[in-house]
PDB file of N, CA and C in Angstrom:
ATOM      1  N   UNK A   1      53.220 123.717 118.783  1.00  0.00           N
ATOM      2  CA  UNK A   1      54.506 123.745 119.457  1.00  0.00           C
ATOM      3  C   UNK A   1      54.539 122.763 120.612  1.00  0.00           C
ATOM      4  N   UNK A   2      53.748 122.763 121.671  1.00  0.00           N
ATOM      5  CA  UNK A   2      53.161 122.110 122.616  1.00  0.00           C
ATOM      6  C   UNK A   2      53.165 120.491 122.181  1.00  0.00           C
ATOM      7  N   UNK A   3      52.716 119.988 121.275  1.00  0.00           N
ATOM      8  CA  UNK A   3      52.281 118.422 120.758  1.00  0.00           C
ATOM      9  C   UNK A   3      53.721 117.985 120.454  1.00  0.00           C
ATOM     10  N   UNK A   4      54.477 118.877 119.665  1.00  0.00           N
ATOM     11  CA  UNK A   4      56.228 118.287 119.308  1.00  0.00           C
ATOM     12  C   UNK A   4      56.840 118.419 120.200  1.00  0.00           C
ATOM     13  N   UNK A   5      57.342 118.808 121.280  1.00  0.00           N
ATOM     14  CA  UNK A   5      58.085 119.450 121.970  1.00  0.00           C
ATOM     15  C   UNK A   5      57.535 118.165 123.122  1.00  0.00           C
ATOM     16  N   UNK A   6      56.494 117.482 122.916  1.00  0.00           N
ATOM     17  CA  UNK A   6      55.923 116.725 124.532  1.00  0.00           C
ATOM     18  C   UNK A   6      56.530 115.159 123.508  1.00  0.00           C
ATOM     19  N   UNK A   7      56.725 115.279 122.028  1.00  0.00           N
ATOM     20  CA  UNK A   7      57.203 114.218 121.819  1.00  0.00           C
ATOM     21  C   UNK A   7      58.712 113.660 121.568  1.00  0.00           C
ATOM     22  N   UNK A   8      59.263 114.679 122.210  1.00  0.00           N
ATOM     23  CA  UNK A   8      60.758 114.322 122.563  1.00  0.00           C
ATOM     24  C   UNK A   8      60.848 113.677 123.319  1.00  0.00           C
ATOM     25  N   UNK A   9      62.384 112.486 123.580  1.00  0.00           N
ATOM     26  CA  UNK A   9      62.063 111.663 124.464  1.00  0.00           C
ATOM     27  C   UNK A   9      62.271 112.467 125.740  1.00  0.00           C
ATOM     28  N   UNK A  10      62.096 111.567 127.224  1.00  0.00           N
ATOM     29  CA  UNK A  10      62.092 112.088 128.608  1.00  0.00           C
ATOM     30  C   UNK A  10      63.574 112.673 128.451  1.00  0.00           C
ATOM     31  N   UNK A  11      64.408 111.650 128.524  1.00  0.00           N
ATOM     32  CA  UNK A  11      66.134 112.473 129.147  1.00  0.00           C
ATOM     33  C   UNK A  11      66.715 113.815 128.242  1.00  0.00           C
ATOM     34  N   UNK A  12      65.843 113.820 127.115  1.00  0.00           N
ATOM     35  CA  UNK A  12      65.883 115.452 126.359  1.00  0.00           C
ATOM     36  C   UNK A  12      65.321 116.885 126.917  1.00  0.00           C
ATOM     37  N   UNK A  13      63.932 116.275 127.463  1.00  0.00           N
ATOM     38  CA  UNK A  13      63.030 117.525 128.079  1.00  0.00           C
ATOM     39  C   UNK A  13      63.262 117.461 129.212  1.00  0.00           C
ATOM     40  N   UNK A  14      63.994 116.167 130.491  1.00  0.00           N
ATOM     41  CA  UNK A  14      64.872 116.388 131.507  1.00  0.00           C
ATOM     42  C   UNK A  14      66.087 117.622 131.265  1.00  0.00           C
ATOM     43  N   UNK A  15      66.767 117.595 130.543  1.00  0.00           N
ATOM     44  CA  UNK A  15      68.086 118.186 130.400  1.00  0.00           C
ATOM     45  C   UNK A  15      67.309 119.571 130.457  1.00  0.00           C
ATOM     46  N   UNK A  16      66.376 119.575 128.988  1.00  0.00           N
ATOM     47  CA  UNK A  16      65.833 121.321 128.393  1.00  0.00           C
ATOM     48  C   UNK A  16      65.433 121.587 129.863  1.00  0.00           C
ATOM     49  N   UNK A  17      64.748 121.017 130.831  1.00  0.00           N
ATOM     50  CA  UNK A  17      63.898 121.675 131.681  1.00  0.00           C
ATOM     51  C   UNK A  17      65.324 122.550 133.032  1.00  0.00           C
ATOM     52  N   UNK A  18      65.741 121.620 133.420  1.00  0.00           N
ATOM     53  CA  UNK A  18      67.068 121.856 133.769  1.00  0.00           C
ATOM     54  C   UNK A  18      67.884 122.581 133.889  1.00  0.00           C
ATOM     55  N   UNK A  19      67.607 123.236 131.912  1.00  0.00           N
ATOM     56  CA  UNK A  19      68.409 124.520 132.176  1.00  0.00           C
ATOM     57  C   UNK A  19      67.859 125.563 132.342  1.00  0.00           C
ATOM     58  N   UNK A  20      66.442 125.365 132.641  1.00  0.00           N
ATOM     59  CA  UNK A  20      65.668 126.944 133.208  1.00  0.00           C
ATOM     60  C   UNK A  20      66.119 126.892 134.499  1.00  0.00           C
ATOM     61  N   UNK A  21      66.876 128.819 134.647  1.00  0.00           N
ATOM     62  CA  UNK A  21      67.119 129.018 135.854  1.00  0.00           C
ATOM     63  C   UNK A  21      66.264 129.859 137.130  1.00  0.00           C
ATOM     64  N   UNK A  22      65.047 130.527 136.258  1.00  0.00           N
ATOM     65  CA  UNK A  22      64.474 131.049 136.925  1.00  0.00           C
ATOM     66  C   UNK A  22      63.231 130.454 137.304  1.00  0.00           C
ATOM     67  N   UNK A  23      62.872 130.514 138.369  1.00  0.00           N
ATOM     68  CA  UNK A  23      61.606 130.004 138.906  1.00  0.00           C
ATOM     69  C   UNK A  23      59.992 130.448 138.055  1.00  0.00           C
ATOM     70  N   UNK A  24      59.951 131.811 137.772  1.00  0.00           N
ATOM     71  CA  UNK A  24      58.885 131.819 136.988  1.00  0.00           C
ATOM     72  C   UNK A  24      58.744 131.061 135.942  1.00  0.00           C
ATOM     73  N   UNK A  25      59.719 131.081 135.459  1.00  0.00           N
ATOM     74  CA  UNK A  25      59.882 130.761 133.916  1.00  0.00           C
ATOM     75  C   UNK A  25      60.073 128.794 133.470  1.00  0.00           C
ATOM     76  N   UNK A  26      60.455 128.548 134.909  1.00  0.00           N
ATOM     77  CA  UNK A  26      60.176 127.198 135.425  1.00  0.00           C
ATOM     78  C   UNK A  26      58.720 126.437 135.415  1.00  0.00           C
ATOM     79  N   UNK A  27      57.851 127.367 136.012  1.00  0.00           N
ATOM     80  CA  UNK A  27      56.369 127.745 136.585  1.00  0.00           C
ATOM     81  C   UNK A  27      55.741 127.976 135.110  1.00  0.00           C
ATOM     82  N   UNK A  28      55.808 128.628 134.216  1.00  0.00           N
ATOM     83  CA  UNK A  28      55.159 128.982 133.020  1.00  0.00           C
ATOM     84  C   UNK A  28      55.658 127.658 131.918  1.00  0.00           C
ATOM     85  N   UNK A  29      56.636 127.192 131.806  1.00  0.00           N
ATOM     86  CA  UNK A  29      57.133 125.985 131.353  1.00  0.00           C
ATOM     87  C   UNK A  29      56.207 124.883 131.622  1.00  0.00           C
ATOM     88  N   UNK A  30      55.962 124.763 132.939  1.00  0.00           N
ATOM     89  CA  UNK A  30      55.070 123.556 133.751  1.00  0.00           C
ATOM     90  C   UNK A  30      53.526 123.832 133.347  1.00  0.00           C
ATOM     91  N   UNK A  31      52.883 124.891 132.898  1.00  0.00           N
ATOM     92  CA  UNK A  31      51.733 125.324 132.873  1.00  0.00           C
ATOM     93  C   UNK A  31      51.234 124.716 131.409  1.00  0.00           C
ATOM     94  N   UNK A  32      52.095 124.698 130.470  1.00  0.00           N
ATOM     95  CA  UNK A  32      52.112 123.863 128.812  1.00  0.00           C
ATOM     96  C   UNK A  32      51.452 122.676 128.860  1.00  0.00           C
ATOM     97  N   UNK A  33      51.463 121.695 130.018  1.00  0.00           N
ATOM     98  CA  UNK A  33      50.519 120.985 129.703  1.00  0.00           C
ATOM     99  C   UNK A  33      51.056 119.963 131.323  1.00  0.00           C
ATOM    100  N   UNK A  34      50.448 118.702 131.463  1.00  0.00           N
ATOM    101  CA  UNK A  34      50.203 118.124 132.614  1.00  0.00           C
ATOM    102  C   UNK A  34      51.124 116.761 132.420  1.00  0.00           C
ATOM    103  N   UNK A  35      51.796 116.918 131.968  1.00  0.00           N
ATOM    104  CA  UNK A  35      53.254 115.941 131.162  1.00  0.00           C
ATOM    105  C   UNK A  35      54.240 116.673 132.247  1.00  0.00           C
ATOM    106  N   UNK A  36      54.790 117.975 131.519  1.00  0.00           N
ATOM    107  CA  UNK A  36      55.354 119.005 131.816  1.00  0.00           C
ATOM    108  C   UNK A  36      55.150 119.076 133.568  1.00  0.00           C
ATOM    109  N   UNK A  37      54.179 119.471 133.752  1.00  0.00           N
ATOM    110  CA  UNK A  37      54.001 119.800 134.968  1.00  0.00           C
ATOM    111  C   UNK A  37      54.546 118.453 136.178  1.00  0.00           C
ATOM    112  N   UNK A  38      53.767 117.389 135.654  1.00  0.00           N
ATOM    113  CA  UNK A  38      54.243 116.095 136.319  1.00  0.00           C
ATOM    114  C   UNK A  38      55.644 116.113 136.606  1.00  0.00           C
ATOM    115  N   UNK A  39      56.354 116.573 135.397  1.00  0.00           N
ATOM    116  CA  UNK A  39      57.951 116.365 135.559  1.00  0.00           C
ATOM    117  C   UNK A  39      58.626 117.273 136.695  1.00  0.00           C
ATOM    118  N   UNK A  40      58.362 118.297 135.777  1.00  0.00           N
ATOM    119  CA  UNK A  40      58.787 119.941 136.345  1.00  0.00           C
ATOM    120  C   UNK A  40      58.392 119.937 138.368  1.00  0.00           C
ATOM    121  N   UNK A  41      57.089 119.332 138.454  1.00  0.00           N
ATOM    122  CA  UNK A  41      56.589 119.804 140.037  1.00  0.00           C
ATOM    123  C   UNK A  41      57.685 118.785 141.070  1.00  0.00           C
ATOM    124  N   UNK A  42      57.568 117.944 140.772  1.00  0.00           N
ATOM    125  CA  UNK A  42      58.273 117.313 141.673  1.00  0.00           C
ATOM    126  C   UNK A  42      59.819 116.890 141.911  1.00  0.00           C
ATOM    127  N   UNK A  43      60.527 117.167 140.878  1.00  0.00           N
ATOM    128  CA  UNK A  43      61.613 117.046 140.745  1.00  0.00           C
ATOM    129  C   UNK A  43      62.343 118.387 140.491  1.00  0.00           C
ATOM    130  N   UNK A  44      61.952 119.447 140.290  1.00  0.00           N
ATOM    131  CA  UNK A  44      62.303 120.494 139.564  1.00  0.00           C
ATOM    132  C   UNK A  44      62.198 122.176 140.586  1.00  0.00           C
ATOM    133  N   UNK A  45      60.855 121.906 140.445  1.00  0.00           N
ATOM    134  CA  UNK A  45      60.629 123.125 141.564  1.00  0.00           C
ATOM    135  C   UNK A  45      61.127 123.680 143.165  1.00  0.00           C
ATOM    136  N   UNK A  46      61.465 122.552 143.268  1.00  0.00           N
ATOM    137  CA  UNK A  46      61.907 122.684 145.000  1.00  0.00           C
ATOM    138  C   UNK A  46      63.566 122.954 145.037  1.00  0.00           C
ATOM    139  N   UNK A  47      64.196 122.764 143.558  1.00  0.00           N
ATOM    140  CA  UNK A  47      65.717 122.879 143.397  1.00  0.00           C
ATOM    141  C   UNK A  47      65.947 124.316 143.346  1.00  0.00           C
ATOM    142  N   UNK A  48      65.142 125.055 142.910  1.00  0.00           N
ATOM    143  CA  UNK A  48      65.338 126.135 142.196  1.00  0.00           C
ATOM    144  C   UNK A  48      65.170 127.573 143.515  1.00  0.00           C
ATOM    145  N   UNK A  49      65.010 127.287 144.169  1.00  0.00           N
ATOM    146  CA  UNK A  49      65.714 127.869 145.756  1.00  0.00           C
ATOM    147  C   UNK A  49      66.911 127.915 146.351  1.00  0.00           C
ATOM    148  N   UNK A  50      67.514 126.962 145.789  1.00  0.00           N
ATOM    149  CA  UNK A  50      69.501 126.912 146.137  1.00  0.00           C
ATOM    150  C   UNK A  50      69.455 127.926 145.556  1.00  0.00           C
ATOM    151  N   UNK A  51      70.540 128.823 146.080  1.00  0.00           N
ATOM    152  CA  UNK A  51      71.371 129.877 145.591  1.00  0.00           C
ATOM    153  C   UNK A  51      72.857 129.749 146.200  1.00  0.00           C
ATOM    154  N   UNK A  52      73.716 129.840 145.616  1.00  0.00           N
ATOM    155  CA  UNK A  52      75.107 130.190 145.841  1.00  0.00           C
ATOM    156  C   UNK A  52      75.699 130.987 146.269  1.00  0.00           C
ATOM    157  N   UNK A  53      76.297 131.715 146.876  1.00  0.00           N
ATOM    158  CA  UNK A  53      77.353 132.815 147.108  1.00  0.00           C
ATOM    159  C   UNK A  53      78.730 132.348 146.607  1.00  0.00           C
ATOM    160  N   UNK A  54      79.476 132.706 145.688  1.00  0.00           N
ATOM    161  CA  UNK A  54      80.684 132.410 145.362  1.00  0.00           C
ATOM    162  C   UNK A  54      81.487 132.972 146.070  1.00  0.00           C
ATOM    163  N   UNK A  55      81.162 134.050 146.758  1.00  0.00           N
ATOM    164  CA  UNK A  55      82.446 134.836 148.188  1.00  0.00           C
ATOM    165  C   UNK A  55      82.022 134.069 149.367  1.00  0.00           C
ATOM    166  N   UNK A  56      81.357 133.238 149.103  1.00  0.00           N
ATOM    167  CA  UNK A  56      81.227 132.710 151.007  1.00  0.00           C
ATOM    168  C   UNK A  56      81.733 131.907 151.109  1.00  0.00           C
ATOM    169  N   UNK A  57      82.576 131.731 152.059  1.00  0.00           N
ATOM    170  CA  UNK A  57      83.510 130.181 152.329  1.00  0.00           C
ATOM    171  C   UNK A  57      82.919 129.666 153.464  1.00  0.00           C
ATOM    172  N   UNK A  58      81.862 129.654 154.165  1.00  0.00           N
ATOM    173  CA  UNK A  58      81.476 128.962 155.023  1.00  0.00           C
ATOM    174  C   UNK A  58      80.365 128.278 154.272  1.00  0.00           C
ATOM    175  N   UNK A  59      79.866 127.278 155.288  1.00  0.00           N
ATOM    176  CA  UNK A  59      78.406 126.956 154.652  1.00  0.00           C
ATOM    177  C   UNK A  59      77.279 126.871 155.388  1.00  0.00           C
TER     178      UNK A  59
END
């Protein structure tokens, strides 16, 4: 699963990674191999702390 999935191109497994919303599951994604992780750590992980309030009108 691991070997096909690392041979998709980048702006595919950009998007797939992207749409993980939860941080673990972000984290266990990145753990598949050191491709993954490269991508996922630095661009990926530090996003996934925004949270929204849709009732808050301030910011």
């Amino acid at each position: 699963m691991a070997s096909s999935l690392l041979q998709l191109p980048f702006d595919i497994l950009e998007e797939l990674v992207s749409q993980i919303d939860h941080l673990r599951d972000l984290i266990s994604f990145a753990l598949i191999s050191r491709m993954l992780r490269d991508l996922i750590v630095p661009d990926h992980i530090q996003y996934r702390y925004i949270c929204d309030d849709p009732n808050c009108t301030k910011l």
